[in-house]
Protein backbone atom coordinates (compact mmCIF):
# COMPACT_ATOMS: atom_id res chain seq x y z
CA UNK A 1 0.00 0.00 0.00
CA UNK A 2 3.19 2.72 1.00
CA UNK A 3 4.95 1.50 -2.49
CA UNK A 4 1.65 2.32 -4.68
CA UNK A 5 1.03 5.55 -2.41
CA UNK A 6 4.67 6.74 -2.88
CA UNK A 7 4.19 5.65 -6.20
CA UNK A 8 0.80 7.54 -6.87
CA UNK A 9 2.40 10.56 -5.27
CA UNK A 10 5.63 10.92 -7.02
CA UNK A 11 3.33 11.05 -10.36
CA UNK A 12 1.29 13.50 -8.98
CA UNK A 13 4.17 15.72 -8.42
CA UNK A 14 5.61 15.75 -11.83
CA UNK A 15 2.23 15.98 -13.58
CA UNK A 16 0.87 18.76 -15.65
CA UNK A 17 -2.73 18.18 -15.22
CA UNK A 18 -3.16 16.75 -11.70
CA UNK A 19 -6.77 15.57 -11.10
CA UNK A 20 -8.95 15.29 -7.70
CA UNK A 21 -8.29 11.99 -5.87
CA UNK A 22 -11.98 11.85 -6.23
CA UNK A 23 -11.76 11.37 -10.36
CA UNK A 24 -12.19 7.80 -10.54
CA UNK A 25 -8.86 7.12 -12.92
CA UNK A 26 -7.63 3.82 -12.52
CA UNK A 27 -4.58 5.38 -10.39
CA UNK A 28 -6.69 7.39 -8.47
CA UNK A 29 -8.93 4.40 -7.63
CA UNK A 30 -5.81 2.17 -6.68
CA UNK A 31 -4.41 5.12 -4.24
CA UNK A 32 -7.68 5.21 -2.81
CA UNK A 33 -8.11 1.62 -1.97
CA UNK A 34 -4.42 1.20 -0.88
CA UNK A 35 -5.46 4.61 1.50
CA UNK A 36 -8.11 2.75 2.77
CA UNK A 37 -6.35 -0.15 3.66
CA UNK A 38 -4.24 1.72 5.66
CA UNK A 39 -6.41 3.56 7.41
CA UNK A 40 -8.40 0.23 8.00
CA UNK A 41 -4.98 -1.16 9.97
CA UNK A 42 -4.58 1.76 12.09
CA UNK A 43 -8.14 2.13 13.08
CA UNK A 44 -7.80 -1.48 14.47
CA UNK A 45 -4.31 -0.89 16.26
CA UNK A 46 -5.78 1.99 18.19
CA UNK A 47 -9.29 0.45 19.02
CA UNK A 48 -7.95 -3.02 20.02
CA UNK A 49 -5.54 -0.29 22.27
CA UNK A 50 -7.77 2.07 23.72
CA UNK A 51 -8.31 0.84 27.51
CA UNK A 52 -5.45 -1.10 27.90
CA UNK A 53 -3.29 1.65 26.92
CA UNK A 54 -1.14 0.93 30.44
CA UNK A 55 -0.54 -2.64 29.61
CA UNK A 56 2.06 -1.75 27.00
CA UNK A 57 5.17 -0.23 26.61
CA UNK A 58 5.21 1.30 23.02
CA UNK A 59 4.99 4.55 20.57
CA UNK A 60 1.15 3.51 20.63
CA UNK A 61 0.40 3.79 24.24
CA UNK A 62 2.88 6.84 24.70
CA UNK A 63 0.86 8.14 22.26
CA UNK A 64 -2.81 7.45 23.70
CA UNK A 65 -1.58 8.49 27.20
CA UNK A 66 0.30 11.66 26.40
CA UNK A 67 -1.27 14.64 27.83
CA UNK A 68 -1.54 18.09 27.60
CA UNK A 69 0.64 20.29 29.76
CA UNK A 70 -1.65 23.04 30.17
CA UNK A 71 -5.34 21.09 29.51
CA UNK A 72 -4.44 17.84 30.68
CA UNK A 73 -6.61 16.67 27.40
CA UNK A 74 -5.34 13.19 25.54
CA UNK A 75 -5.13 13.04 21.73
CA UNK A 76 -8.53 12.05 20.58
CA UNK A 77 -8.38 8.68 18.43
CA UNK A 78 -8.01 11.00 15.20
CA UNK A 79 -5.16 12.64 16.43
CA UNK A 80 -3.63 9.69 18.03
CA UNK A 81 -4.05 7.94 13.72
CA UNK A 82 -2.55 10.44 12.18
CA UNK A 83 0.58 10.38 14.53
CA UNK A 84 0.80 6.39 13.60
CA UNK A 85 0.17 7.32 10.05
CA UNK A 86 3.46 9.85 9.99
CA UNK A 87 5.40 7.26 11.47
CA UNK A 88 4.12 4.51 9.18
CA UNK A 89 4.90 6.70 5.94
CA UNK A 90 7.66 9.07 6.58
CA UNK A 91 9.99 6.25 8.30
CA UNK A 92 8.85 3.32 5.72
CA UNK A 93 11.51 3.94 3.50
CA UNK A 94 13.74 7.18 4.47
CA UNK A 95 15.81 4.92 7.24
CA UNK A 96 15.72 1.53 4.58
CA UNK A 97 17.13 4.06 1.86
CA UNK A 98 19.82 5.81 4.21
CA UNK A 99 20.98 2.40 4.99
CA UNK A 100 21.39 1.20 1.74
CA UNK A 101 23.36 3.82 0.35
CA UNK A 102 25.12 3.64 3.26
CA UNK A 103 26.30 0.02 2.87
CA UNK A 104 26.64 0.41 -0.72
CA UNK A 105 29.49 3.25 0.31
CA UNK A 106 30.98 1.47 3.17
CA UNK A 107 31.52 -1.17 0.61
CA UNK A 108 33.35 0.82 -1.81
CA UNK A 109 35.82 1.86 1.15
CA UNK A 110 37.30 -1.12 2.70
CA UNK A 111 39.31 0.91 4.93
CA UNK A 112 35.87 2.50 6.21
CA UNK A 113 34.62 -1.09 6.85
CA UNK A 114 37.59 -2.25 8.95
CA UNK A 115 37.29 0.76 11.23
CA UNK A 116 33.93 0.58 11.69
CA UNK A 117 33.96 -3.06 12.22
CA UNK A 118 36.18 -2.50 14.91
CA UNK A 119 33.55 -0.89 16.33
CA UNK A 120 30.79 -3.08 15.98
CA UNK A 121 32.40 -6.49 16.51
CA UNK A 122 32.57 -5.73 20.42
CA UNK A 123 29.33 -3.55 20.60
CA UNK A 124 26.70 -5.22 23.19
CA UNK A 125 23.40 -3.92 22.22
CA UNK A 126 21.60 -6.22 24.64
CA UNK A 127 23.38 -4.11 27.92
CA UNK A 128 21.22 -1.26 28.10
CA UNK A 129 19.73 1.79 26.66
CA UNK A 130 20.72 1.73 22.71
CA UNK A 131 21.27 5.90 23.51
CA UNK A 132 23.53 4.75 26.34
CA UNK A 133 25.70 2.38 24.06
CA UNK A 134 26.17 4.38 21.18
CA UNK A 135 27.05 7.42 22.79
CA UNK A 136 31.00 6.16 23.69
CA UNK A 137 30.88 4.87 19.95
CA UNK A 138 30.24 7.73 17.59
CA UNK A 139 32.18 6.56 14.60
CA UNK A 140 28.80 4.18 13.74
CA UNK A 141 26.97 7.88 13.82
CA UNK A 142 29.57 9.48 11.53
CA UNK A 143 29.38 6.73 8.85
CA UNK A 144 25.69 6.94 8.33
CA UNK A 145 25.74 11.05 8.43
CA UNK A 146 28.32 10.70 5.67
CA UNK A 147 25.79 7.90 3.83
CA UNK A 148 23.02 10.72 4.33
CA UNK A 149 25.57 13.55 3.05
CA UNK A 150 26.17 11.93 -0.43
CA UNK A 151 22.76 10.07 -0.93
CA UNK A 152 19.99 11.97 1.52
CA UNK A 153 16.87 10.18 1.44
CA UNK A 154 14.98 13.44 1.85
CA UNK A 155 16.91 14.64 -0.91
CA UNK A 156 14.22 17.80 -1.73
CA UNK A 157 12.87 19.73 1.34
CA UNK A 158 9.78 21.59 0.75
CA UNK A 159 8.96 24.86 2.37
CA UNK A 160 5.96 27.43 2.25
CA UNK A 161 6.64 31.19 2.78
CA UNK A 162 3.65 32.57 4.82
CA UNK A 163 4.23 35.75 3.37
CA UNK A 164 6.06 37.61 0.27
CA UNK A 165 9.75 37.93 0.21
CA UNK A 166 12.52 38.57 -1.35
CA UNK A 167 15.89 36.12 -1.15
CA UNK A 168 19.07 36.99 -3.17
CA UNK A 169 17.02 39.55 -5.98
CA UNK A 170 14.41 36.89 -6.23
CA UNK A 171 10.70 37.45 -5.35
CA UNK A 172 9.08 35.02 -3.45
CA UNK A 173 5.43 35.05 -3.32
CA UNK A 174 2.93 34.37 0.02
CA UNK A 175 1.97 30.78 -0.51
CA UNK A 176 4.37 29.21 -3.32
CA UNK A 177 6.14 26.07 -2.86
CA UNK A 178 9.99 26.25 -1.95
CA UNK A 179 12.15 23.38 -2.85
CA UNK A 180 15.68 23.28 -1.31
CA UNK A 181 17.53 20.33 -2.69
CA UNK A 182 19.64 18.78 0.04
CA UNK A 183 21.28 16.66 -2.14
CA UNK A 184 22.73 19.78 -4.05
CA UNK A 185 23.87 21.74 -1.06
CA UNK A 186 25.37 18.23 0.70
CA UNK A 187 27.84 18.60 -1.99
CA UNK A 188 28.78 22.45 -2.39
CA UNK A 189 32.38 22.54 -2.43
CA UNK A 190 31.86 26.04 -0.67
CA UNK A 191 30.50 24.31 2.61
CA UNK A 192 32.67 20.99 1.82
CA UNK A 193 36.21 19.46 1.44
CA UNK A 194 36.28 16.84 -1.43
CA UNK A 195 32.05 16.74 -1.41
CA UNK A 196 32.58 13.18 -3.65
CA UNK A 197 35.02 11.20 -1.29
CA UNK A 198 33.30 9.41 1.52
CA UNK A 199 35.20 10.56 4.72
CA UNK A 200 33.41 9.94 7.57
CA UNK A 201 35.85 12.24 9.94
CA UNK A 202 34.53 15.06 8.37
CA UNK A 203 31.36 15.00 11.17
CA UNK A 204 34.25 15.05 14.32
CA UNK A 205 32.57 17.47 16.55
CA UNK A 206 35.34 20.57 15.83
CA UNK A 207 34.33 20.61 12.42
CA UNK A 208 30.96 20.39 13.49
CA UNK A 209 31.43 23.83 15.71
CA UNK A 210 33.02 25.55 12.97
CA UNK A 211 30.49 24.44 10.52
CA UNK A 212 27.31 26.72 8.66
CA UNK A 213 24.36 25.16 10.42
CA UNK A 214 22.19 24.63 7.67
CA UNK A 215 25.11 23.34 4.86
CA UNK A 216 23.84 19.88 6.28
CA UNK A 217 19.94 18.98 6.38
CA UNK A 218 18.65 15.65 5.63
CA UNK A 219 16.30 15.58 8.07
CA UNK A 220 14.97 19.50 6.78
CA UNK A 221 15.39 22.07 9.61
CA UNK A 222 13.60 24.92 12.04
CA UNK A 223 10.23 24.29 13.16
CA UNK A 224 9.54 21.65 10.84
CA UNK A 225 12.68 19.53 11.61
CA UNK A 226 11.85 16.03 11.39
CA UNK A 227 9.95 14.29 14.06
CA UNK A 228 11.16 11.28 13.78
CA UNK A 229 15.10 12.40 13.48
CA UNK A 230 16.34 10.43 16.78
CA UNK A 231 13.71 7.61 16.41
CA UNK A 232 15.69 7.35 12.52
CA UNK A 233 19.19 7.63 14.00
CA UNK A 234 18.79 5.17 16.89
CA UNK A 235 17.06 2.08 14.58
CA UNK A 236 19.67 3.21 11.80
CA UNK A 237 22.83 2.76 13.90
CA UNK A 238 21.67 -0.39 15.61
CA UNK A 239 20.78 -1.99 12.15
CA UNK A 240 23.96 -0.81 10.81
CA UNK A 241 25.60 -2.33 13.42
CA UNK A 242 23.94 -5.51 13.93
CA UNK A 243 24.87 -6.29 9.80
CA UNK A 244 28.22 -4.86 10.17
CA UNK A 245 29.47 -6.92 12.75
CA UNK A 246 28.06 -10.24 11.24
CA UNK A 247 28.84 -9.68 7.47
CA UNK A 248 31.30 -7.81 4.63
CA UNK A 249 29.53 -6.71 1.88
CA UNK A 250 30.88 -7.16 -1.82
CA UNK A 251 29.20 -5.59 -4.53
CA UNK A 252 27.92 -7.87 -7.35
CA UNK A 253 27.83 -5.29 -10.04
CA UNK A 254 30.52 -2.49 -10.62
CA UNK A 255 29.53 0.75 -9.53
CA UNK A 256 28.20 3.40 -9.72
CA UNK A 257 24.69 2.31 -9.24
CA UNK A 258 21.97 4.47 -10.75
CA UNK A 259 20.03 6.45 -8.49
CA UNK A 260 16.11 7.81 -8.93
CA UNK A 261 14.73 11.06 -7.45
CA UNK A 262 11.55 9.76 -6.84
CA UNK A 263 9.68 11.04 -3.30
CA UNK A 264 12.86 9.64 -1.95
CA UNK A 265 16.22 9.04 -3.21
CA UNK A 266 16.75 5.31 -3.78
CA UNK A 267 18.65 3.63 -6.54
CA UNK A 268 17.03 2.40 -9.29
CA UNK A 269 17.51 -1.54 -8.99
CA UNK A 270 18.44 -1.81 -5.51
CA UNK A 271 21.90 -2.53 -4.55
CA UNK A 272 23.01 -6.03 -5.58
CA UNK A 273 25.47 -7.57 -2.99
CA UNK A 274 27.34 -10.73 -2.10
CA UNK A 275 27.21 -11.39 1.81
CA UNK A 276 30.69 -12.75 3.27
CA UNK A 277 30.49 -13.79 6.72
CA UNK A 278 33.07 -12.59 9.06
């Protein structure tokens, strides 16, 4: 249902002549139907939930149980669904795509793979809090920033200017649609050192201090920053790890591998590799 929505989406984006979802085309009907089945699987999550929200310890109950600081109110079960609904679409494939490139570059760069294996061969995910344990280890965070740097999933942010301005001569106009291409401004050799090498060490923490704050955005930025950014980071270093430490990828086909700007960045055929167990 996310693949034809994505899918359905992305067309709708790069069409001329984009019709109401309510024009029974046979896209439109298939979007609709995959929409519903969606909503159909959330609707049952949350009422099979509600009154034993305490009985669990997940993003749903957290969710249900949250309150207002200043009301005291909970979400209402609308509310609560289209929380669940972010988190279903947003993180279906940004964090699978991340990853991906992400092997695909560590690799290209044995020398990458050793130190970070070094890393992840004696890392004990089962001894506490996954924060706790990657927080002395920082080289598995670097890696996948770099991954996100060269290939960011988000590689298009989208913003809306609530009223006119004007940025570098240009006029902007209330309500238009502003795209900022990460991708483009990840590789600016104004904001970075060799933008086509895959270093890593470029994300030590005095670089980082020095750094513009906004040459670097693949999760977008201000008030809008993604809400799932640590939820991403967490699940992405603790996959990364876990198929690190177990395997060395070799590519089956030479590179480079075609990419596709669809909603999200992803290459074109997937990434075909060769798992070596170490």
């Amino acid at each position: 249902s996310l693949k034809t929505l994505m899918r359905w989406v992305n067309d709708r984006t790069t069409s001329l002549v984009r019709l109401p979802r309510w024009v029974p085309t046979p896209s439109n009907r298939e979007a609709t139907r995959a929409l519903n089945r969606l909503n159909e699987l959330v609707e049952g999550l949350i009422s099979r939930r509600r009154g034993r929200e305490r009985e669990y310890e997940d993003l749903l109950s957290m969710l249900m149980l949250a309150e207002d600081e200043e009301t005291g109110e909970r979400m209402d079960n609308q509310q609560v669904h289209d929380e669940i609904m972010t988190f279903l679409m947003a993180g279906h494939e940004t964090t699978a795509n991340a990853l991906t490139w992400t092997l695909y570059l560590v690799s290209r760069h044995p020398g990458v793979d050793e130190k970070l294996n070094a890393v992840t061969r004696d890392l004990d995910l089962r001894s506490g809090d996954p924060f706790d344990v990657f927080a002395e280890n920082s080289y598995v965070e670097k890696v996948i920033k770099e991954g996100m740097r060269r290939y960011p999933p988000a590689w298009v942010v989208e913003r809306t200017p609530v009223k006119e301005d004007v940025v570098d001569g240009y006029r902007i106009p209330e309500g238009s649609i502003v795209m900022i291409p990460s991708v483009t401004v990840h590789h600016h050799p104004e904001f970075w050192d060799q933008p086509a090498a895959f270093r890593p060490e470029r994300f030590s923490d005095e670089r980082e201090d020095k750094a513009h704050s906004y040459r670097y955005f693949p999760f977008g930025g201000g008030k809008r920053l993604c809400i799932g950014r640590e939820f991403a980071m967490i699940e992405a270093k603790i996959i990364l790890s876990m198929i690190n430490s177990r395997f060395r990828l070799h590519l089956v086909e030479e590179p480079p591998i075609d990419h596709e700007a669809l909603v999200t960045l992803q290459p074109r055929d997937g990434v075909p590799v060769r798992l070596e167990a170490r």
